[in-house]
Protein backbone atom coordinates (compact mmCIF):
# COMPACT_ATOMS: atom_id res chain seq x y z
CA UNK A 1 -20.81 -49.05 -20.80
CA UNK A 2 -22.35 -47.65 -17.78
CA UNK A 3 -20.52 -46.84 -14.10
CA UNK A 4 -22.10 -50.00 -12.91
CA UNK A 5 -19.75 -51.66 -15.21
CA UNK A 6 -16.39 -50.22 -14.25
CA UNK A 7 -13.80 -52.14 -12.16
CA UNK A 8 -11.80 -50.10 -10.82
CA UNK A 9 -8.58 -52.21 -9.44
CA UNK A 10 -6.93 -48.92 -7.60
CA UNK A 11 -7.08 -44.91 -7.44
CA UNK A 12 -4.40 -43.54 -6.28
CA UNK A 13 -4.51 -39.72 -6.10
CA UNK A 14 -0.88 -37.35 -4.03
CA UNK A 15 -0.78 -34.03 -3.55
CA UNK A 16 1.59 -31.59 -1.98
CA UNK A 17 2.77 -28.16 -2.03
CA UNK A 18 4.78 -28.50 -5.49
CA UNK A 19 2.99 -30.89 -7.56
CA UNK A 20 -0.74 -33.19 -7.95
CA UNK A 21 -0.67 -36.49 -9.12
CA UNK A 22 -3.91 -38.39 -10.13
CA UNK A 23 -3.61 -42.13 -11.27
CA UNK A 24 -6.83 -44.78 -11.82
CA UNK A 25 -5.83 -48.52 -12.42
CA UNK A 26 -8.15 -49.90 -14.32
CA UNK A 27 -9.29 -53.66 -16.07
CA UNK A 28 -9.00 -54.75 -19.72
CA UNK A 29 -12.74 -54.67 -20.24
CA UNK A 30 -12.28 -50.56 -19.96
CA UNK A 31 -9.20 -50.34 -22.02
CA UNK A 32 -10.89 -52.05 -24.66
CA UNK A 33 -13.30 -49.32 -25.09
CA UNK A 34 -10.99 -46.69 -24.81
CA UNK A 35 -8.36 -47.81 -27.15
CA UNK A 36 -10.57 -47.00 -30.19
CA UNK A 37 -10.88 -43.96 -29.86
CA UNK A 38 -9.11 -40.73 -31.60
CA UNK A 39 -6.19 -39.73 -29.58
CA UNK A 40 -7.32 -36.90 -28.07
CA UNK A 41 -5.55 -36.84 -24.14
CA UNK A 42 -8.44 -34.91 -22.68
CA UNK A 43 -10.46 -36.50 -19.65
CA UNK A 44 -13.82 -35.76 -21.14
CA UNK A 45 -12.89 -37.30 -24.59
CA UNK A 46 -10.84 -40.13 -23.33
CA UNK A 47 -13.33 -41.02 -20.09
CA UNK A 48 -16.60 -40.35 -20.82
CA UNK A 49 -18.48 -41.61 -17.72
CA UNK A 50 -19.12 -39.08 -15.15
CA UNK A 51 -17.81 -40.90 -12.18
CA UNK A 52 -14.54 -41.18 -14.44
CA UNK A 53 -14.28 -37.79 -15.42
CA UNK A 54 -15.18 -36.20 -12.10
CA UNK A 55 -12.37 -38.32 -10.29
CA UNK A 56 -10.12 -36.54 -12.40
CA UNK A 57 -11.84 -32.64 -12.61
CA UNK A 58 -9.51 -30.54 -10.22
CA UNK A 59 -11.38 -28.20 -8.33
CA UNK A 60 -10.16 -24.70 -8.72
CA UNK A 61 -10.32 -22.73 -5.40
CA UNK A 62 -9.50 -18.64 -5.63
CA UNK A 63 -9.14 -16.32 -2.86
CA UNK A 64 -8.47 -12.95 -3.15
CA UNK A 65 -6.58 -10.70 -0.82
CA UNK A 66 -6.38 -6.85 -0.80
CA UNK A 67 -3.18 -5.31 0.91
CA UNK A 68 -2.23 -1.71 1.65
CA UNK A 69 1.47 -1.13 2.32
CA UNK A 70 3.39 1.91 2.68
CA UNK A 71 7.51 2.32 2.30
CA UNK A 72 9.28 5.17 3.53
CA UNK A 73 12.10 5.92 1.68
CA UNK A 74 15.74 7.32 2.46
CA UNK A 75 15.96 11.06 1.39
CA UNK A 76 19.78 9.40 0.10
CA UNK A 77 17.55 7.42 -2.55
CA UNK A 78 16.08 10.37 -4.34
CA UNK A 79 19.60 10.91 -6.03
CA UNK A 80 19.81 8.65 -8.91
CA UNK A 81 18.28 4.95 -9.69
CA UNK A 82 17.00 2.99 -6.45
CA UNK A 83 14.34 -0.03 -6.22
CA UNK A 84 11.87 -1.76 -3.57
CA UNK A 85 10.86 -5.07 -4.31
CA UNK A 86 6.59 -4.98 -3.80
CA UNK A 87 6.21 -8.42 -2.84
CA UNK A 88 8.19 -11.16 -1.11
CA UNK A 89 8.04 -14.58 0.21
CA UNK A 90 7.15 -12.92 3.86
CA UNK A 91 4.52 -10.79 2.70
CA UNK A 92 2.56 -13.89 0.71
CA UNK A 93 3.47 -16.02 3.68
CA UNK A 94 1.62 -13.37 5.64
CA UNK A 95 -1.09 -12.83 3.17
CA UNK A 96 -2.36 -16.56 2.98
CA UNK A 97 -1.84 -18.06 6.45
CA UNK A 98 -5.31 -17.34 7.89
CA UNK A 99 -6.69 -19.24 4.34
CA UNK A 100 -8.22 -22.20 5.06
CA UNK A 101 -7.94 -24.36 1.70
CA UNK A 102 -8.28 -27.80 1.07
CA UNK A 103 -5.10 -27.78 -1.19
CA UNK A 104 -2.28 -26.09 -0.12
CA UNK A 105 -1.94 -22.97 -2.09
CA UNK A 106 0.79 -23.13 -5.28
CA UNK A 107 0.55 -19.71 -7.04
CA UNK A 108 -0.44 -16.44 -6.07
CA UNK A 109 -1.83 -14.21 -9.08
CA UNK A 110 -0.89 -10.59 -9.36
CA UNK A 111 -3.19 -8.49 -10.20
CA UNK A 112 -4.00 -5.15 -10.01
CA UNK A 113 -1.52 -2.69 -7.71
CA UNK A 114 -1.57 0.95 -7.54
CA UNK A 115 1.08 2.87 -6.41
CA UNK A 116 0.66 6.20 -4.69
CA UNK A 117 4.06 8.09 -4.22
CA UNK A 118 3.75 11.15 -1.98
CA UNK A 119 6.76 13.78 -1.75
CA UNK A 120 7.83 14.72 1.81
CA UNK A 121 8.86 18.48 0.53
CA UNK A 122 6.87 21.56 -0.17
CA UNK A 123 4.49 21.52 -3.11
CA UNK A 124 5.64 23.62 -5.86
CA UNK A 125 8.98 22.18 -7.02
CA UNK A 126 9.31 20.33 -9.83
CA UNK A 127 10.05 17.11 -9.47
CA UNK A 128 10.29 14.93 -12.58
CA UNK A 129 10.10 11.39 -11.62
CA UNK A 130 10.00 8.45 -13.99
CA UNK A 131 8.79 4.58 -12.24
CA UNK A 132 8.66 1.47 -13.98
CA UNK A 133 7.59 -2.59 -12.24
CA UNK A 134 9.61 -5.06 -13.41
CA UNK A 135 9.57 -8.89 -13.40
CA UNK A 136 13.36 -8.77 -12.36
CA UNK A 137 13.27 -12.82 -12.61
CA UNK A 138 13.69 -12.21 -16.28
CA UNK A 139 17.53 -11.25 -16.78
CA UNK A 140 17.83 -11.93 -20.85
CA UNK A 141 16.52 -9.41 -22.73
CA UNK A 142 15.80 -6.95 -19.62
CA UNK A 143 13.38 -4.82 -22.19
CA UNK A 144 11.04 -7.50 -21.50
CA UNK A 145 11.24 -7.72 -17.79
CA UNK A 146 9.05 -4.01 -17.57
CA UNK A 147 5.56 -4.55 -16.70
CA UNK A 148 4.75 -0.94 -16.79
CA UNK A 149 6.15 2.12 -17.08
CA UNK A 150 5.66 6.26 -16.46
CA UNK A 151 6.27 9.11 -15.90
CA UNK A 152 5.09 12.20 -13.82
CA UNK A 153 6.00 14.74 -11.32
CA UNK A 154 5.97 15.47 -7.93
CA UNK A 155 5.17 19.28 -8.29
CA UNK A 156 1.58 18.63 -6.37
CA UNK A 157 3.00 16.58 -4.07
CA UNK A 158 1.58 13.29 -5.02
CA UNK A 159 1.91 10.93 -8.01
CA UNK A 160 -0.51 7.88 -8.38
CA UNK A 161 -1.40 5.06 -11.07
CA UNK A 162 -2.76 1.81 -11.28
CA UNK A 163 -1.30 -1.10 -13.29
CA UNK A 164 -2.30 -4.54 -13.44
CA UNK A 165 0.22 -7.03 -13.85
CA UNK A 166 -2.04 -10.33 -14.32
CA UNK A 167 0.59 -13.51 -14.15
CA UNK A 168 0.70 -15.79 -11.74
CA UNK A 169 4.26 -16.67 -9.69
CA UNK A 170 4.59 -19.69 -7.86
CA UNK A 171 4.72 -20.37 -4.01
CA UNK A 172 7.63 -21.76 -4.15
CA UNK A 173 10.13 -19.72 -6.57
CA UNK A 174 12.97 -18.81 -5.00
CA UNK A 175 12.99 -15.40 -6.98
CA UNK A 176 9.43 -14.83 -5.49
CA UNK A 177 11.33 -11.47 -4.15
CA UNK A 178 12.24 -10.85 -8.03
CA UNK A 179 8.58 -11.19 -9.67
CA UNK A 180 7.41 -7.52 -9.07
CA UNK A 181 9.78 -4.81 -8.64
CA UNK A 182 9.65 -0.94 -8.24
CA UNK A 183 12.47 0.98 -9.85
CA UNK A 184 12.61 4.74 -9.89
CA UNK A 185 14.39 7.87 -11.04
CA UNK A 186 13.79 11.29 -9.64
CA UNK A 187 15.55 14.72 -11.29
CA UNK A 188 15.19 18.32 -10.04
CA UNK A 189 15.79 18.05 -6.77
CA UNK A 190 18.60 17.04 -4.10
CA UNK A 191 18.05 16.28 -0.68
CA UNK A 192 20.55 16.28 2.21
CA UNK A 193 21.50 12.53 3.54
């Protein structure tokens, strides 16, 4: 069989922001040929002329975006547990609006994030602090909610690391604010409110 012989009755193909749908109508002459085959549900196996099986390729497009932000935080947070969530539906909003794609955009990957906290005291005090990012989406079993955890100390005044988180969350979760949160604990020190 060769492209020249392929009747194709319709193709139909919808896309939006929360799902792609691809559909080819096709004669009996084609699902003759196809029928015999193992069952194997993979484009390439199932439709093995090009014009076929490129109809149906999706075309991946990736963008990446590098983004500094800086909280300031309450001297009433340093007693006990507090948290900032590090992304949000505002912030990705933000992030991809000057993207021109195609395809509307439908998941933003996570990648790598370092997180610099700086004390806003005198160097010299010790400070124990302990952080940990959490996917707080995932409520059963909180254990595995922690993307990474550590600890340091503020005694110099700084405290950095780099984690990467690599998953993906989708546009359009409604716990977007919940997929990468900062939760921290800081001993050895009091501030006034």
């Amino acid at each position: 069989m060769t492209e020249a012989d392929i009747q194709t009755i319709n193709k139909e193909k919808h896309q939006d922001e929360e799902y792609l749908e691809q559909k080819l109508i096709f004669d009996n002459s084609i699902f003759e040929q196809i029928k015999g085959k193992e069952l194997d549900l993979s484009v390439a196996k199932i439709f093995e002329i090009p014009t076929v099986r490129n109809w149906f390729k999706r075309q991946k497009e990736e963008y990446y975006v590098l983004s500094q932000r800086e909280h300031i935080i309450d001297c009433k947070y340093t007693k006990g547990k507090a948290k900032i969530p590090i992304i949000n539906k505002q912030i990705i909003n933000k992030e991809i609006q000057d993207i021109k794609a195609k395809n509307p955009i439908k998941y933003v990957h996570l990648g790598g994030t370092e997180i610099l906290i700086k004390a806003c005291f005198r160097e010299g005090i010790d400070t124990p602090i302990e952080i940990y990012l959490a996917d707080d989406r995932i409520i059963q079993l909180i254990e595995k909610s922690v993307i990474s955890a550590v600890r340091g100390n503020l005694i110099y005044q700084k405290f950095k690391f780099i984690i990467s988180a690599n998953y993906s969350v989708a546009i359009n979760d409604r716990n977007i604010d919940k997929s990468l949160v900062l939760y921290w604990r800081m001993s050895g020190i009091e501030l006034a409110p």
